[in-house]
Protein backbone atom coordinates (compact mmCIF):
# COMPACT_ATOMS: atom_id res chain seq x y z
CA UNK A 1 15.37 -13.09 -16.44
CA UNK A 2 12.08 -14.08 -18.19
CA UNK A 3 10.24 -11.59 -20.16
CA UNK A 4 6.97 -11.10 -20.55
CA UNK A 5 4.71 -9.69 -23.27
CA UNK A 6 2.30 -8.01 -21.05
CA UNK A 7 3.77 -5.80 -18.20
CA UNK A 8 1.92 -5.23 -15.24
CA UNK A 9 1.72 -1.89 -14.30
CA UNK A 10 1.19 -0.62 -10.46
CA UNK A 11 1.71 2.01 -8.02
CA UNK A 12 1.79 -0.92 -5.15
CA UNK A 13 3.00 -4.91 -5.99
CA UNK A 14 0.05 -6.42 -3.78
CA UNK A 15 -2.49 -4.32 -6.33
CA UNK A 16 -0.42 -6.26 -9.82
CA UNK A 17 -0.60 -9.41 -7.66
CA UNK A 18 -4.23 -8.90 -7.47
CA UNK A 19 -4.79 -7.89 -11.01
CA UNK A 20 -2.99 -10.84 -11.90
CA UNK A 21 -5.30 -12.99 -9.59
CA UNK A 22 -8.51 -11.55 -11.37
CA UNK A 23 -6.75 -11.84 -14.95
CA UNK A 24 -6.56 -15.71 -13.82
CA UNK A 25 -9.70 -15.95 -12.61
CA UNK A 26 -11.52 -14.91 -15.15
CA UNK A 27 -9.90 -17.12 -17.91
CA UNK A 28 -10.66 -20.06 -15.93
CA UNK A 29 -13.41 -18.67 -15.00
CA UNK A 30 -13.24 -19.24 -11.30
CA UNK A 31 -14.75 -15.67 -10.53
CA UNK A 32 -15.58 -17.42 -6.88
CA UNK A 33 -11.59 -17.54 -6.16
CA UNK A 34 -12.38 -13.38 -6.04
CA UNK A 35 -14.82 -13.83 -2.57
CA UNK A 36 -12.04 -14.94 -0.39
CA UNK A 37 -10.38 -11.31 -1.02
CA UNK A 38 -12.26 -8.85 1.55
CA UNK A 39 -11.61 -6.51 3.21
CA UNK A 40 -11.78 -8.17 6.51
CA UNK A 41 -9.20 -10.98 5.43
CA UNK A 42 -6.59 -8.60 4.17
CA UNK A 43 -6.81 -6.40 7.33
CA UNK A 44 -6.79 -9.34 9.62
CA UNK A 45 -3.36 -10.79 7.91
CA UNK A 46 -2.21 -7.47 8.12
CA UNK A 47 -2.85 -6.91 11.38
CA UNK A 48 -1.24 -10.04 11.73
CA UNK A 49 1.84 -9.95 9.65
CA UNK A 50 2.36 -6.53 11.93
CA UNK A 51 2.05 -8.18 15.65
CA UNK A 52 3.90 -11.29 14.54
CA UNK A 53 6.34 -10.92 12.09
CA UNK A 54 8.69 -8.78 10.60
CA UNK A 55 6.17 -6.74 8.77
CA UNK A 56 7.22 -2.97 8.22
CA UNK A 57 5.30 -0.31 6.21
CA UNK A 58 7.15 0.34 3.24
CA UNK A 59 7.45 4.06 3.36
CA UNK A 60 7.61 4.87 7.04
CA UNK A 61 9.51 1.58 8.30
CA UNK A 62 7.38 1.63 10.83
CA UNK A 63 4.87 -1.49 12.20
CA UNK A 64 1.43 0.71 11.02
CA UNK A 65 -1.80 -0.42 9.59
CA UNK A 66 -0.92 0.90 5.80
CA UNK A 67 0.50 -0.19 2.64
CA UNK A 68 3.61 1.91 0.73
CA UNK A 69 2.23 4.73 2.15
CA UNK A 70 -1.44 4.52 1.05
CA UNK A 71 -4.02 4.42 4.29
CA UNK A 72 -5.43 0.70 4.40
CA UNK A 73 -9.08 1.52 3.54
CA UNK A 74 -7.54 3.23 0.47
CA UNK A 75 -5.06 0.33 -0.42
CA UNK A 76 -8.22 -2.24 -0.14
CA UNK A 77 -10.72 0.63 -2.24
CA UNK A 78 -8.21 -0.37 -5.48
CA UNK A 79 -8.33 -3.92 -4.73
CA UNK A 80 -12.21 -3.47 -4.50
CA UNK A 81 -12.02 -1.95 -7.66
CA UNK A 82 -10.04 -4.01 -9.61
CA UNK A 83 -12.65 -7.15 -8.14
CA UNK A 84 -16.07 -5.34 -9.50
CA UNK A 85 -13.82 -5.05 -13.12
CA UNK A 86 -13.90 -8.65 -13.14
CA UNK A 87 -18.10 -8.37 -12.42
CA UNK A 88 -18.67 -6.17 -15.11
């Protein structure tokens, strides 16, 4: 196991993936590589990872249009969030 000296912390993995992304971005400073994350794409790969594959919402284990639980609008308002930190 490799460790790592700066945890990422988050209620859902996508949201750490996409904290990671922005960390990234910004050191390269590629803050463009942040515009291809919308609300639009996610929900259409989600939509889908739902009708074609073996996609399953992680709390219900059901095929539904959320994340771990969390409504999709909601999921996508944190990774909206985390993308205007990157702005500021």
């Amino acid at each position: 196991m490799t460790k790592t000296p700066h945890p990422i912390s988050c209620g859902i993995s996508n949201w750490g993936g996409y904290a990671l992304l922005t960390r990234v971005a910004l050191a390269i400073e590629r803050l463009d590589a942040l515009e291809k994350v919308t609300l639009e794409q996610e929900g259409m790969l989600l939509d889908h990872l739902i009708q074609h594959g073996p996609a399953i919402e992680g709390i219900t284990f059901k095929q539904e249009h959320s994340v771990n639980g969390v409504e999709f609008g909601d999921y996508m308002k944190v990774i909206e969030r985390v993308k205007e930190t990157a702005f500021e």
